[in-house]
Protein backbone atom coordinates (compact mmCIF):
# COMPACT_ATOMS: atom_id res chain seq x y z
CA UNK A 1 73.86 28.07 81.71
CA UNK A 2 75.63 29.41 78.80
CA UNK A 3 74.91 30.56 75.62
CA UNK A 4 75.92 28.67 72.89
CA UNK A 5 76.94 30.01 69.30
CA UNK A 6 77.60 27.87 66.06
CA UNK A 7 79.22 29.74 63.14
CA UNK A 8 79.42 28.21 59.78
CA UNK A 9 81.91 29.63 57.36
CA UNK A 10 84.23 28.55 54.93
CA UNK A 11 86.15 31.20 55.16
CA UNK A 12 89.20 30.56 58.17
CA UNK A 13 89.92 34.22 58.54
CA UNK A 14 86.50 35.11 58.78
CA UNK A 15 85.43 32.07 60.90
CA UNK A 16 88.53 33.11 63.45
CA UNK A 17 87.42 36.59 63.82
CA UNK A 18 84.10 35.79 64.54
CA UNK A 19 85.23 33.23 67.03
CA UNK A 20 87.19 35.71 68.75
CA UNK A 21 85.14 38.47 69.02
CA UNK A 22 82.56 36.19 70.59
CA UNK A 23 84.95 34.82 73.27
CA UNK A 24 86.21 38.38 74.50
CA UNK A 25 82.85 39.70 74.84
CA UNK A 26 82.10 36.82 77.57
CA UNK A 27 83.37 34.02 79.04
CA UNK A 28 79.72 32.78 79.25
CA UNK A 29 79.43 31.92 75.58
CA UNK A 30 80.24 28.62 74.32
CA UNK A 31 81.43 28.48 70.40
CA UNK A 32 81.50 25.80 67.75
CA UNK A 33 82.61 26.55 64.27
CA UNK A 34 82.02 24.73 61.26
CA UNK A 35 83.87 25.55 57.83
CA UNK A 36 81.48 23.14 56.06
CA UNK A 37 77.54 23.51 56.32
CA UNK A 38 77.04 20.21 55.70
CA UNK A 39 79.44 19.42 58.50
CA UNK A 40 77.11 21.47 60.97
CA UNK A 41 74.27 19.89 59.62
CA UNK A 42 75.15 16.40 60.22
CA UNK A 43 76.04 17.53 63.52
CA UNK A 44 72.67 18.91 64.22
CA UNK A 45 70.95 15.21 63.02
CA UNK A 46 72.95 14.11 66.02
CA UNK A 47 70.45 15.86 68.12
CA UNK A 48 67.25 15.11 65.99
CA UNK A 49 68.00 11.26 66.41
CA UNK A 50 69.45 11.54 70.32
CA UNK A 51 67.89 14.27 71.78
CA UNK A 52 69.31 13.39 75.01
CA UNK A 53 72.84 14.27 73.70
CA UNK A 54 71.02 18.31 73.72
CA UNK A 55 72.85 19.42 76.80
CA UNK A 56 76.34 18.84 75.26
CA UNK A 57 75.69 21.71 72.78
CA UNK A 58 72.65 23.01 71.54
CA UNK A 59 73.36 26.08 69.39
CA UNK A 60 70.95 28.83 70.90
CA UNK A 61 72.45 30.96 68.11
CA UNK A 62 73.52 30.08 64.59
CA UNK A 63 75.61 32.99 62.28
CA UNK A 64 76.04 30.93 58.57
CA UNK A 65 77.57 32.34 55.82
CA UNK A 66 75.93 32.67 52.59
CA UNK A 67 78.50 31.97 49.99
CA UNK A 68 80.01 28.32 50.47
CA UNK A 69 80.94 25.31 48.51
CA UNK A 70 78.93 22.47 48.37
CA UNK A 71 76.27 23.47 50.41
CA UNK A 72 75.38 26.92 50.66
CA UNK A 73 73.36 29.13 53.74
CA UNK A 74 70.09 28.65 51.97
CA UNK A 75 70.71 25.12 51.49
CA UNK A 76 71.27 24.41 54.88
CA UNK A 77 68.40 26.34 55.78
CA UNK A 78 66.19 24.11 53.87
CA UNK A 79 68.05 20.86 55.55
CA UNK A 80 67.59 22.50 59.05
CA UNK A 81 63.88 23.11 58.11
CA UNK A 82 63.72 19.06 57.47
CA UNK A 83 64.86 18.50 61.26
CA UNK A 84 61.37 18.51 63.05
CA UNK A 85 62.67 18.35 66.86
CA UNK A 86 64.98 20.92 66.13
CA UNK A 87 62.84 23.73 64.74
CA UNK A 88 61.06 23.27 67.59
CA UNK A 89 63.84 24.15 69.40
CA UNK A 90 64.74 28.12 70.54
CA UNK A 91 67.34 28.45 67.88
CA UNK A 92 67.95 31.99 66.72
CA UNK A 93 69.61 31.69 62.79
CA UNK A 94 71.57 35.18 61.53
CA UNK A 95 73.19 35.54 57.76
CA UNK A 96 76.45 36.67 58.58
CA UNK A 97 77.85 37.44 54.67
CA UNK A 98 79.52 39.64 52.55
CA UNK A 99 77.14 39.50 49.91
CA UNK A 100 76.06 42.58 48.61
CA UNK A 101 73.37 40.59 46.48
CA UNK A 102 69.49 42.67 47.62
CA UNK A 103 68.20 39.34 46.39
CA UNK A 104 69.94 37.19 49.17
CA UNK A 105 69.07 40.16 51.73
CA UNK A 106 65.44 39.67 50.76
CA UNK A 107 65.64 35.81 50.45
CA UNK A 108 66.87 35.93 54.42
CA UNK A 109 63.74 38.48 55.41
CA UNK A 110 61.51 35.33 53.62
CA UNK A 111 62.98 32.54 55.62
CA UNK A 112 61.39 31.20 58.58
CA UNK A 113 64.02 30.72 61.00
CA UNK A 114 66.11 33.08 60.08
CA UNK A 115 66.31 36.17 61.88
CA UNK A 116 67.92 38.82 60.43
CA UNK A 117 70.71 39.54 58.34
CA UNK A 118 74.50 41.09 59.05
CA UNK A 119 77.35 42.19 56.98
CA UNK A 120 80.39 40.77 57.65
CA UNK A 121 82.93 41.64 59.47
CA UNK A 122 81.04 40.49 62.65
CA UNK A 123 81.52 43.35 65.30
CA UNK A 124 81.69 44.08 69.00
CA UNK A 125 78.70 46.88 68.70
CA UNK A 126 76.41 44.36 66.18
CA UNK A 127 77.10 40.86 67.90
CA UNK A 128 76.38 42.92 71.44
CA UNK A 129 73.20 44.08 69.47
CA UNK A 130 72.30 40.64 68.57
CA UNK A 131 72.41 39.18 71.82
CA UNK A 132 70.46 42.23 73.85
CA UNK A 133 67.84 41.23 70.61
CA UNK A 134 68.48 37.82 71.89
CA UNK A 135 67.60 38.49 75.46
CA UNK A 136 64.03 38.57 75.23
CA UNK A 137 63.66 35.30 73.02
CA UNK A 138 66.34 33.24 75.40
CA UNK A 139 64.66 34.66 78.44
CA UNK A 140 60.94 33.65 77.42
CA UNK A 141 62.35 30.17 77.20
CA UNK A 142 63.88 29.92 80.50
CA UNK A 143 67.64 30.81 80.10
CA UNK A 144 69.58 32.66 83.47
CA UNK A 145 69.73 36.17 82.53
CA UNK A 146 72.50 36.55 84.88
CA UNK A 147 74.49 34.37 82.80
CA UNK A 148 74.05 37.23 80.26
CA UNK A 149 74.45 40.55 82.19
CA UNK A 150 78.19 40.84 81.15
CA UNK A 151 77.36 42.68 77.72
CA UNK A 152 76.17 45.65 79.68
């Protein structure tokens, strides 16, 4: 089984770099990317409505952005929190912003699915950090932790 990652940015550059340092850590990570929130979030209803479309991809782990148009990371916090099967789900949700705001730092420590919060630029050292974080969590709910040994 592999892990799958959705990142939601509307920044291309950002969204790209993230991508990539995802894929060359391990071949055992599926990623989607989203430059809309609202995009990702329609995509999640998919799975509240069919859940037997889960297997295709299930995020395991979510990075959003902060700071977007139209719909921003608390916003589609606050949509995801409407999606009953899904929260039930083990979905692990990281800020992954610039923001330098203590507000929005505190305002992710205060949300309930969110897990933590990371500067941007994502890198090697701090996305290999989230995932041996991860281990634990994805192990408890019966993921192959041999699909995961290639961090080390």
């Amino acid at each position: 089984m592999k892990l799958n990652f959705m990142l939601i940015d509307d920044n291309k550059i950002d969204l790209f770099i993230t991508k990539k340092i995802i894929e060359k850590t391990s071949s055992n990570y599926n990623v989607r990317t989203f430059q809309r929130a609202r995009s990702a979030i329609k995509f999640l209803e998919i799975f509240e409505k069919k859940l037997e479309y889960q297997d295709a991809f299930l995020p395991n782990v979510i990075l959003l952005d902060i700071n977007m148009p139209e719909m921003n990371g608390f916003q589609f916090l606050d949509e995801f929190n409407k999606l009953e099967k899904l929260i039930e789900k083990p979905i692990k949700i990281f800020m992954l912003s610039s923001s330098t705001n203590i507000h929005d730092v505190i305002k992710v420590k205060s949300e309930k699915h969110c897990v933590g919060f990371i500067s941007k630029p994502l890198t090697v050292d701090v996305f290999n950090k989230i995932v041996n974080e991860s281990l634990p969590f994805l192990n408890q709910n019966h993921y192959q932790t041999n699909d995961l040994n290639t961090i080390y």
